[in-house]
C-alpha atoms as a PDB file:
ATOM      1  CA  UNK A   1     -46.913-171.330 -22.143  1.00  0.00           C
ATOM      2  CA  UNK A   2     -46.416-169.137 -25.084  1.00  0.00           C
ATOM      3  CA  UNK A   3     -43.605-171.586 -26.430  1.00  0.00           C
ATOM      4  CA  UNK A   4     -45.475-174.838 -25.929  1.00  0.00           C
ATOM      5  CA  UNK A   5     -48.428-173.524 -27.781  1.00  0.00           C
ATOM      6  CA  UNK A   6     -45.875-172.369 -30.658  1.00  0.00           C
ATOM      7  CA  UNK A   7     -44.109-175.712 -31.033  1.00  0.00           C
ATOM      8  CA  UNK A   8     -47.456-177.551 -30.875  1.00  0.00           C
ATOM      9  CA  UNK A   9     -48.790-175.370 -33.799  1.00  0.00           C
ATOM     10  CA  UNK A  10     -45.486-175.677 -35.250  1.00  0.00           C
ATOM     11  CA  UNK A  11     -45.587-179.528 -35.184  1.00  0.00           C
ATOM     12  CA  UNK A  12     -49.164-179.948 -36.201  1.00  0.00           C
ATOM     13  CA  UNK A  13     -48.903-177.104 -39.108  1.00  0.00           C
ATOM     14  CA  UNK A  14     -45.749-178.891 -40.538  1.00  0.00           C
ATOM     15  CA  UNK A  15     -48.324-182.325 -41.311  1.00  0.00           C
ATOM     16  CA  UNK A  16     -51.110-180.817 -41.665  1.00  0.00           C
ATOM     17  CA  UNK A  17     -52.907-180.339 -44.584  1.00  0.00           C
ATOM     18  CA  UNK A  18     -55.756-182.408 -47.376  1.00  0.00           C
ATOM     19  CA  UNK A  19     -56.446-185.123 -49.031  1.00  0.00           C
ATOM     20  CA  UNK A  20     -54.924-186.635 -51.842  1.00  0.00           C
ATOM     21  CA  UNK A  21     -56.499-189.952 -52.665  1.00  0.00           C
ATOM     22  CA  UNK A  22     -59.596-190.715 -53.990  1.00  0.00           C
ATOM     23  CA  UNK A  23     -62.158-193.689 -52.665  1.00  0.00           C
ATOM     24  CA  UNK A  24     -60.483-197.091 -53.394  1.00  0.00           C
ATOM     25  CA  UNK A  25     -63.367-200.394 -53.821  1.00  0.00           C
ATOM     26  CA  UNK A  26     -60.490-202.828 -54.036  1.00  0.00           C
ATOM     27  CA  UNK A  27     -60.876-205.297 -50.515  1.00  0.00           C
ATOM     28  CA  UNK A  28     -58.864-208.739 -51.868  1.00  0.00           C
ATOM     29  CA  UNK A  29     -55.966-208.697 -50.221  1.00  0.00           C
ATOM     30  CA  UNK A  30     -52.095-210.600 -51.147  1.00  0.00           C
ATOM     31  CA  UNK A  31     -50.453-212.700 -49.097  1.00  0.00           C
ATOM     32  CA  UNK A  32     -47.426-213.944 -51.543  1.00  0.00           C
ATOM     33  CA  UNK A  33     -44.249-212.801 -51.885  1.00  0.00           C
ATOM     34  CA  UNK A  34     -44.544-211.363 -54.728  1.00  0.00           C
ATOM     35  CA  UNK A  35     -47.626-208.344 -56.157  1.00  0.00           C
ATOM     36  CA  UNK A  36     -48.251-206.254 -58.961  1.00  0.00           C
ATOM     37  CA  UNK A  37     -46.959-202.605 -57.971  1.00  0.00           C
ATOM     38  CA  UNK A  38     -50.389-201.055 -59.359  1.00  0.00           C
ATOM     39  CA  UNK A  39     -52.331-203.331 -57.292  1.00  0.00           C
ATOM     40  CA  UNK A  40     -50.998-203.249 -54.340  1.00  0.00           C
ATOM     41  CA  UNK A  41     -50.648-199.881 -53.969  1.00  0.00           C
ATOM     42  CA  UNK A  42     -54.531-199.756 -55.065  1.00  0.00           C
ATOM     43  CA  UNK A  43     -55.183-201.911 -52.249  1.00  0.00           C
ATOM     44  CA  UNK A  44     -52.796-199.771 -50.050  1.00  0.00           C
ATOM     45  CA  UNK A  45     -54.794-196.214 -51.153  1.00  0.00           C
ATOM     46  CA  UNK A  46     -58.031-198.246 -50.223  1.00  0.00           C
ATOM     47  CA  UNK A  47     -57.278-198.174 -46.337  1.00  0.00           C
ATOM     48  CA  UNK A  48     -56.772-194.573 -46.476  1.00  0.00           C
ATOM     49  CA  UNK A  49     -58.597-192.698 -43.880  1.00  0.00           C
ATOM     50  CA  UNK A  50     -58.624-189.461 -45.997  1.00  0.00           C
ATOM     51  CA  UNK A  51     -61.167-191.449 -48.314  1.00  0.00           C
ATOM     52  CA  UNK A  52     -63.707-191.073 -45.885  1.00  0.00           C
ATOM     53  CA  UNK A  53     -65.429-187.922 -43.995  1.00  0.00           C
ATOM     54  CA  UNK A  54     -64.379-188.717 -40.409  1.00  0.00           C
ATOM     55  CA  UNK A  55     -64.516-187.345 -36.414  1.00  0.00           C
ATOM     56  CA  UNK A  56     -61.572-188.532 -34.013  1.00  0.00           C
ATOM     57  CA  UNK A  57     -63.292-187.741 -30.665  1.00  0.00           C
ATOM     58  CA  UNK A  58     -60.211-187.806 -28.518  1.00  0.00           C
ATOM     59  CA  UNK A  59     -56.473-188.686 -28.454  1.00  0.00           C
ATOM     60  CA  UNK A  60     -53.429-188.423 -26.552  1.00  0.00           C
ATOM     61  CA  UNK A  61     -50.225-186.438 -27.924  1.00  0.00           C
ATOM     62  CA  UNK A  62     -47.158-186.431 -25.969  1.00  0.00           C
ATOM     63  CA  UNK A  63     -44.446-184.045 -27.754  1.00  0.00           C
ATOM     64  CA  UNK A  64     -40.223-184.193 -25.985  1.00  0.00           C
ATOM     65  CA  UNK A  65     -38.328-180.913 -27.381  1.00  0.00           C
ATOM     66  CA  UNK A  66     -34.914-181.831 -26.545  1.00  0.00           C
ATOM     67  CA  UNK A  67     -35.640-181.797 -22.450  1.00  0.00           C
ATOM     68  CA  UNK A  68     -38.305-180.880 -22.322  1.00  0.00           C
ATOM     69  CA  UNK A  69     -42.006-183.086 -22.512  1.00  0.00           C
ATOM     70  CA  UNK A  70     -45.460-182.198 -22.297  1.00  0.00           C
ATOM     71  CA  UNK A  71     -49.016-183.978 -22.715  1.00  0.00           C
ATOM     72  CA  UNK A  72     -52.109-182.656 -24.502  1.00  0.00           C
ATOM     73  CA  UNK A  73     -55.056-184.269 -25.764  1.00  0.00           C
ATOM     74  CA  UNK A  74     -56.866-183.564 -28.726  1.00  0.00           C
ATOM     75  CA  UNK A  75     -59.902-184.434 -31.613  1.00  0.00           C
ATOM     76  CA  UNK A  76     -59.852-184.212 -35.206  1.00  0.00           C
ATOM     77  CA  UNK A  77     -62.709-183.538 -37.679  1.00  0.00           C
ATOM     78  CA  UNK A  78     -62.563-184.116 -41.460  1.00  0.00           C
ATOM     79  CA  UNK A  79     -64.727-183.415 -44.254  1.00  0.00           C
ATOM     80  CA  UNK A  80     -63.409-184.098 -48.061  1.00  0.00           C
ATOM     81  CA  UNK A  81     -61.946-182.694 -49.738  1.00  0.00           C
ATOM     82  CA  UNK A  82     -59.426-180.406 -47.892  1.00  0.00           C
ATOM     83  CA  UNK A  83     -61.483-178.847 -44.557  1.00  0.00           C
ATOM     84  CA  UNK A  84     -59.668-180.213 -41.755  1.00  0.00           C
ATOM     85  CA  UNK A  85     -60.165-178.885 -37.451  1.00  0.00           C
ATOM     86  CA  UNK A  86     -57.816-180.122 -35.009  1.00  0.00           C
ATOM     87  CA  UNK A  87     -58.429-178.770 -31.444  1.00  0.00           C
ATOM     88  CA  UNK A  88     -55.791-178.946 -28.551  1.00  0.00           C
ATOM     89  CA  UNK A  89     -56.486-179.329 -24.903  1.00  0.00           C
ATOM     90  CA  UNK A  90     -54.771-179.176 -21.897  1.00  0.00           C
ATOM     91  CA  UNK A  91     -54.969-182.684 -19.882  1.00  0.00           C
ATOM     92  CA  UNK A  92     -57.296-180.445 -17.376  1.00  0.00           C
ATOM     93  CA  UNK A  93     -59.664-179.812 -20.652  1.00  0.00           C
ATOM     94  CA  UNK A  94     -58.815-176.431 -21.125  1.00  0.00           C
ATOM     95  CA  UNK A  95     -58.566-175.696 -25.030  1.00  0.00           C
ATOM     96  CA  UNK A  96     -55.241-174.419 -25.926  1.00  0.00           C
ATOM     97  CA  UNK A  97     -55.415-173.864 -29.692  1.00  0.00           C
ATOM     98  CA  UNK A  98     -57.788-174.539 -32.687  1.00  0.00           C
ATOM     99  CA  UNK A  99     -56.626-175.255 -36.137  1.00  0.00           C
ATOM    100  CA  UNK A 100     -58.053-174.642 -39.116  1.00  0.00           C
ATOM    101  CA  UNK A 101     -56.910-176.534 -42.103  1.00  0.00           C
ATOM    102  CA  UNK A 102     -57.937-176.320 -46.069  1.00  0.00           C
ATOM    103  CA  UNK A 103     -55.707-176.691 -49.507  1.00  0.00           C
ATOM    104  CA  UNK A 104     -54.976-173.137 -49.409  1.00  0.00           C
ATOM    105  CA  UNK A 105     -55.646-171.807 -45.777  1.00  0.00           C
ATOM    106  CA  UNK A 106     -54.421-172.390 -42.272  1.00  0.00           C
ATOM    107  CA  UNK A 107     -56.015-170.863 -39.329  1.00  0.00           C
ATOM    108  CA  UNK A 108     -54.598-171.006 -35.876  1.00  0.00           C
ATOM    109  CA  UNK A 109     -56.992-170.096 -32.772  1.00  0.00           C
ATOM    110  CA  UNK A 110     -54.446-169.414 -29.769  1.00  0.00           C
ATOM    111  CA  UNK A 111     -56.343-169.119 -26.913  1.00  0.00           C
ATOM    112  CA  UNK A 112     -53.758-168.992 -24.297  1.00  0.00           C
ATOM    113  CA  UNK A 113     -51.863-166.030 -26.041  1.00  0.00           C
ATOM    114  CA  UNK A 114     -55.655-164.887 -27.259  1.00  0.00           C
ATOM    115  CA  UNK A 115     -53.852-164.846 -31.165  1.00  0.00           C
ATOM    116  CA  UNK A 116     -55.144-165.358 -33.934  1.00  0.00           C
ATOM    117  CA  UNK A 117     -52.317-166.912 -36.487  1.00  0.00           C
ATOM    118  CA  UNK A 118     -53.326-167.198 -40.261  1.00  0.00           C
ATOM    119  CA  UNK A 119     -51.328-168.417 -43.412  1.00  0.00           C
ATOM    120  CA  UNK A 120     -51.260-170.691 -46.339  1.00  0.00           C
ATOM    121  CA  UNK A 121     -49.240-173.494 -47.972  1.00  0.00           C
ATOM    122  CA  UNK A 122     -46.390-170.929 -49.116  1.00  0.00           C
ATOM    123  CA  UNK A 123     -45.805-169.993 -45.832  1.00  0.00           C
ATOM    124  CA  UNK A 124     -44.954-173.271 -44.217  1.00  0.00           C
ATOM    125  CA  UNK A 125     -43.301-174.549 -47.419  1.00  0.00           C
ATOM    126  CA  UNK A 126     -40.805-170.983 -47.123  1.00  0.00           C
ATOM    127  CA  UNK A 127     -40.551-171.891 -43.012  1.00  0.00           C
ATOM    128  CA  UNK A 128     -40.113-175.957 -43.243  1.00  0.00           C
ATOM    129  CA  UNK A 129     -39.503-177.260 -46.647  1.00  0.00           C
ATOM    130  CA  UNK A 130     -42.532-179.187 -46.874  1.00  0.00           C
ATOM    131  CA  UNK A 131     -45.697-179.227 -48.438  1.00  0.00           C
ATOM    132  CA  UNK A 132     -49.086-179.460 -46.103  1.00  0.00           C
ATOM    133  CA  UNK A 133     -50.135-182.295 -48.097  1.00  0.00           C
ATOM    134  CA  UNK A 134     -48.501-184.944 -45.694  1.00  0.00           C
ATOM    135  CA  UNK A 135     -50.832-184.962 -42.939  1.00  0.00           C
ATOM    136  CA  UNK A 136     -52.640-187.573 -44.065  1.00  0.00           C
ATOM    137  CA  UNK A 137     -49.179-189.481 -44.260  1.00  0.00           C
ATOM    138  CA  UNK A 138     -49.246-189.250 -40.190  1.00  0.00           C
ATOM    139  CA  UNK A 139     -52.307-191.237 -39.800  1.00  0.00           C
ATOM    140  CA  UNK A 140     -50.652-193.644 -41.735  1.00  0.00           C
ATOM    141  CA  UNK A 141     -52.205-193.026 -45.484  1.00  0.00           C
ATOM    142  CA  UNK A 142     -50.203-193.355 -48.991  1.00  0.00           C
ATOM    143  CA  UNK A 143     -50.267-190.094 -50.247  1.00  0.00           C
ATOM    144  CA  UNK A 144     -48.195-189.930 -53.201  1.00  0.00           C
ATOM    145  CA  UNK A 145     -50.171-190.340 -56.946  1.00  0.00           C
ATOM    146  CA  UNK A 146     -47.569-192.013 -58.802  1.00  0.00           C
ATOM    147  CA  UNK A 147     -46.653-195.129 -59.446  1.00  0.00           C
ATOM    148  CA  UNK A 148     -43.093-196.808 -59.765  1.00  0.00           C
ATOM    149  CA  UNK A 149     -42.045-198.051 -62.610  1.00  0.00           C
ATOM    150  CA  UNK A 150     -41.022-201.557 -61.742  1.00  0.00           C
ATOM    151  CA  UNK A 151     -44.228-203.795 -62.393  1.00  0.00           C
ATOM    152  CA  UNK A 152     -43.420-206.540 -59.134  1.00  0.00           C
ATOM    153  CA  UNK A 153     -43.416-205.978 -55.435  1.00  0.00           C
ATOM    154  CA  UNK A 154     -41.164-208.467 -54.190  1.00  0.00           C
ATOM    155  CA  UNK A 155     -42.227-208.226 -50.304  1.00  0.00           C
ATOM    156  CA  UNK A 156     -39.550-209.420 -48.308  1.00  0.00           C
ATOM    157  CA  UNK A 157     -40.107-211.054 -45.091  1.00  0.00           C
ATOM    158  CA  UNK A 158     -43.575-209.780 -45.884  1.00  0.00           C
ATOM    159  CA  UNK A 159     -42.937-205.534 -46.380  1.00  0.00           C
ATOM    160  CA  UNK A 160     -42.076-203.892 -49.899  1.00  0.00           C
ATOM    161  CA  UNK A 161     -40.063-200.675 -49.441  1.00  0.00           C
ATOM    162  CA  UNK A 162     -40.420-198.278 -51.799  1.00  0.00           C
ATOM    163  CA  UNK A 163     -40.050-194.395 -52.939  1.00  0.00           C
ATOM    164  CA  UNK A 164     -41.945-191.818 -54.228  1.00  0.00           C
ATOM    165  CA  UNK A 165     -41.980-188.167 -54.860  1.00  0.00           C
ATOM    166  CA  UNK A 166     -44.475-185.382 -53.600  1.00  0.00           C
ATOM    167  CA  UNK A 167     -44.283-181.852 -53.878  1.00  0.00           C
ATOM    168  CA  UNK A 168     -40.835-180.679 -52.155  1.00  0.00           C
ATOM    169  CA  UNK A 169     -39.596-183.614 -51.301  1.00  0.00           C
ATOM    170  CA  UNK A 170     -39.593-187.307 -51.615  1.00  0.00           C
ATOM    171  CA  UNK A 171     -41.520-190.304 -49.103  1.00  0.00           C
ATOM    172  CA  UNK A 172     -40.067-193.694 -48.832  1.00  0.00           C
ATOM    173  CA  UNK A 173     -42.590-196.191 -47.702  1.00  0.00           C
ATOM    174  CA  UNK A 174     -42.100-199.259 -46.046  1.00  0.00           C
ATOM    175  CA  UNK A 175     -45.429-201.100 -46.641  1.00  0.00           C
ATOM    176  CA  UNK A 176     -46.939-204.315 -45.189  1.00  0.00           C
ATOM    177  CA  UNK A 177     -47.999-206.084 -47.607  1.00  0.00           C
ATOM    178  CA  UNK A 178     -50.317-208.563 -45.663  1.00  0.00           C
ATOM    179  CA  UNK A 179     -52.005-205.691 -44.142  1.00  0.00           C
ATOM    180  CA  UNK A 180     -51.825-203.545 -47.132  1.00  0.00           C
ATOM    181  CA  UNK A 181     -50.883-200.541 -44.749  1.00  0.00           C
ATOM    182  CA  UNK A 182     -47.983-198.359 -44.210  1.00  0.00           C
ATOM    183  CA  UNK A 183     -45.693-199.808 -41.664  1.00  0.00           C
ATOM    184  CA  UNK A 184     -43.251-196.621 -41.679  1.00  0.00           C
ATOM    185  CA  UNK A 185     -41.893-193.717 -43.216  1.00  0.00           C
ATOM    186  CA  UNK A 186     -39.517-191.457 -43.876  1.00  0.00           C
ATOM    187  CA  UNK A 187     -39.864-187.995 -45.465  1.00  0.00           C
ATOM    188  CA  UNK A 188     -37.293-186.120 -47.049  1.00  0.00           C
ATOM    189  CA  UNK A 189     -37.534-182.245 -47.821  1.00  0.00           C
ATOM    190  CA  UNK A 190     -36.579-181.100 -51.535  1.00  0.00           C
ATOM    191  CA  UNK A 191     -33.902-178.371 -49.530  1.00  0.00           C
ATOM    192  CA  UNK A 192     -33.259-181.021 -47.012  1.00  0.00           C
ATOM    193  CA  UNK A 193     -34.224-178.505 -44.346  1.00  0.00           C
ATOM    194  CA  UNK A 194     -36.040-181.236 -42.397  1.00  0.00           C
ATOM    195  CA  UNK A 195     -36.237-185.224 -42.199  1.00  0.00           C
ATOM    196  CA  UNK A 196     -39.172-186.535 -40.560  1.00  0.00           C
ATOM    197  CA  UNK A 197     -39.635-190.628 -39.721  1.00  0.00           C
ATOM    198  CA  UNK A 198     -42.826-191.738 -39.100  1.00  0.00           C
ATOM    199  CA  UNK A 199     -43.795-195.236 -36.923  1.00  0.00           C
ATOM    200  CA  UNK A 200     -47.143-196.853 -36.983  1.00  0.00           C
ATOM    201  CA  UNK A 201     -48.233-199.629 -34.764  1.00  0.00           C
ATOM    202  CA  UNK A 202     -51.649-201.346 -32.874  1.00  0.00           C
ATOM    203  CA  UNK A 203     -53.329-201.101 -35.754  1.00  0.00           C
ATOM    204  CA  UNK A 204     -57.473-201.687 -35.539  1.00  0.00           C
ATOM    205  CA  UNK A 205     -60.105-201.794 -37.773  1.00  0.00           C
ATOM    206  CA  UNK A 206     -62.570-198.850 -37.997  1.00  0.00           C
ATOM    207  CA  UNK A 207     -65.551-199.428 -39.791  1.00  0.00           C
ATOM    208  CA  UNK A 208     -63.714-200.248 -43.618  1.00  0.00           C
ATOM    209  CA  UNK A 209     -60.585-199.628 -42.942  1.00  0.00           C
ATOM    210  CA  UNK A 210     -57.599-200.636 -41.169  1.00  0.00           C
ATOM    211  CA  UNK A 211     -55.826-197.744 -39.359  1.00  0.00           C
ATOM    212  CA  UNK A 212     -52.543-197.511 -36.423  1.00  0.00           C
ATOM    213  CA  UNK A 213     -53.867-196.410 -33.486  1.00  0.00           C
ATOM    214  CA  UNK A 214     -50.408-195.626 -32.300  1.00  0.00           C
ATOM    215  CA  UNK A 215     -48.210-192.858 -34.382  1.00  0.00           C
ATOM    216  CA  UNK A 216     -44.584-192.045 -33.416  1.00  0.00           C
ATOM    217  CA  UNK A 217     -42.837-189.140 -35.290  1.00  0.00           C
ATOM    218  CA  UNK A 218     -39.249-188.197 -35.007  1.00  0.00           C
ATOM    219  CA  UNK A 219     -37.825-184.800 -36.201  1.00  0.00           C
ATOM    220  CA  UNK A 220     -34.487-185.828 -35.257  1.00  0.00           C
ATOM    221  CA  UNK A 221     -32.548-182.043 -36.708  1.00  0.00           C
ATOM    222  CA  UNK A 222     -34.866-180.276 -34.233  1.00  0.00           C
ATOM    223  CA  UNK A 223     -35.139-183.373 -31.588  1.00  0.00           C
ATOM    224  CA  UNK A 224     -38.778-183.453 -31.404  1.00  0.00           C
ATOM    225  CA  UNK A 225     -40.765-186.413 -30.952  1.00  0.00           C
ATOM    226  CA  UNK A 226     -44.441-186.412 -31.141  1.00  0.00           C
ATOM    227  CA  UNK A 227     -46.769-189.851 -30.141  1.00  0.00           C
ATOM    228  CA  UNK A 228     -50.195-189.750 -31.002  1.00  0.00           C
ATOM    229  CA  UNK A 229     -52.082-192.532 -29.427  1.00  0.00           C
ATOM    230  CA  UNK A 230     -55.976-193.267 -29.567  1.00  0.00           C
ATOM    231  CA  UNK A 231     -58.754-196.015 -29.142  1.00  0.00           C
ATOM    232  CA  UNK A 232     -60.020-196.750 -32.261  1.00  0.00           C
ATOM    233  CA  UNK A 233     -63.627-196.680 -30.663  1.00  0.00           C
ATOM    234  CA  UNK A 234     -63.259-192.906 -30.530  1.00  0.00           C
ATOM    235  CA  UNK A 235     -62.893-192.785 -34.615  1.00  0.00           C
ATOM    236  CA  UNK A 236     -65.951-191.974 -35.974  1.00  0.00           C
ATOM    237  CA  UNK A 237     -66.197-192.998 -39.715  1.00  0.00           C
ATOM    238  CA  UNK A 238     -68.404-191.578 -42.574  1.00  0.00           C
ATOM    239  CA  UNK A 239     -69.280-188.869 -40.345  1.00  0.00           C
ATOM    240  CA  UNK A 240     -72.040-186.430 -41.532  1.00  0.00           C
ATOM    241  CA  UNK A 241     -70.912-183.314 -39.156  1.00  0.00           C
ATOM    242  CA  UNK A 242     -69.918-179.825 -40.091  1.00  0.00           C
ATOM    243  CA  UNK A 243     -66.529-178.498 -39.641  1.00  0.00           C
ATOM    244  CA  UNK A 244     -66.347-174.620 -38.372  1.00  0.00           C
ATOM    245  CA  UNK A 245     -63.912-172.455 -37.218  1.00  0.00           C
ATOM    246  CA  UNK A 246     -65.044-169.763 -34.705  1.00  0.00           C
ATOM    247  CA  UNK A 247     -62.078-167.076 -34.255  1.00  0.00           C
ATOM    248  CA  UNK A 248     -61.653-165.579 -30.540  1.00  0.00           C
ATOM    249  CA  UNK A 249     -62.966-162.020 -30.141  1.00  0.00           C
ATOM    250  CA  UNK A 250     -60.852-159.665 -29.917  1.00  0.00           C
ATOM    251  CA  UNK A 251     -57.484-161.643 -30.810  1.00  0.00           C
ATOM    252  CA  UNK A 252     -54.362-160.127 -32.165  1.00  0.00           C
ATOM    253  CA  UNK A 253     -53.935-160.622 -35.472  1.00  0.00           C
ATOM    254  CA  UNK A 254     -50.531-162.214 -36.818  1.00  0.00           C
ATOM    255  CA  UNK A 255     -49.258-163.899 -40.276  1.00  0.00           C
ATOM    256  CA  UNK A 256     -47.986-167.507 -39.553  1.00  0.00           C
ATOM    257  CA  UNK A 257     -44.052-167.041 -39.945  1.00  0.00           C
END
């Protein structure tokens, strides 16, 4: 049990992290071929998720570590600009693990192994490669700020690929340019200590926004798989809740390493 609860951590503390975009009013959306970069990344940005305070009430993760597979539900609540709580329960109920998740902290409540596991961005980026930032970039947001320098999209067959830097590594995005949404990804650590591919599909509209209610992600060096799947009716949007973490009592304390 010990193990599961360390590669689940380890999973959700490799994309986990805070926002990077800010609100987007843009709605229009293109249907040619062909699209300003600027714009239709704008348009892109606006259907981020991390734009808005939210509460995912329940979803369904199902993680495959070479042989071995295991369920676990879970919710998510997010307040901007960074404060981020994913808990993890056992298909029974029982919580497994909280996780606490700002621009500079990571807490990790294990209540199975009663530890308490605590850390920041240099730690995962020593551990992994990567920078927290990309969580967002598994519920299907653009996360990256800049802009490339070619000034036409030329969607073919109706998706634009394209590549971008962040912090540690680079993204390349393969975008749909009728939805203006991410269709898939694929992250590349600065060190190359980890690749990471990202697939979104049955994508729904909540409230604003257009989100993928199914996520697949593929960590092909370690040969993990992780598929997050929810009903969009559990997605709470604007939500005006607090976020808190609540350590165990009496937990062992350890450094994330």
């Amino acid at each position: 049990m010990q193990r599961k609860t360390i590669v689940i951590v380890l999973i959700i503390s490799i994309i986990a992290g805070c926002s990077v975009a800010k609100r987007q009013t843009v709605k229009e959306r293109y249907r040619t071929e062909e699209a300003y970069v600027k714009d239709l990344i704008e348009l892109v940005r606006s259907n981020n998720i991390s734009n808005y305070d939210f509460y995912l009430q329940k979803a369904d993760f199902e993680i495959t570590e070479k042989d071995f597979k295991y369920k676990i539900s879970g919710s998510l609540k997010y307040r901007k600009p960074d404060t981020l709580l994913l808990t993890l329960r056992s298909l029974i109920g029982l919580e497994v693990a909280r996780i606490y998740v700002t621009s500079d902290t990571i807490l990790v409540n294990d209540r199975i192994n009663k530890i308490v596991m605590f850390g920041n961005q240099n730690d995962l980026e020593k551990k992994v490669g990567f920078n927290i930032q990309i969580f967002f970039l598994l519920l299907g947001d653009f996360i990256s700020h800049y802009i490339a320098d070619e000034a036409i999209a030329k969607c073919s067959e109706g998706f634009y690929e394209t590549e971008y830097n962040i912090k540690n590594g680079t993204v390349k995005y393969y975008i749909d340019c009728k939805r203006n949404k991410t269709f898939s990804a694929v992250v590349q650590s600065e060190k190359k200590i980890q690749n990471i591919s990202i697939r979104y599909a049955n994508y729904r509209r909540a409230d604003k926004i257009i989100i993928p209610t199914k996520i697949e992600l593929d960590m092909p060096d370690d040969k993990i798989k992780l598929t997050i799947i929810f009903d969009v009716k559990k997605m709470n949007v604007d939500w005006t809740g607090k976020v808190e973490f609540i350590p165990g009592n009496r937990y062992e304390i350890r450094r994330i390493r």
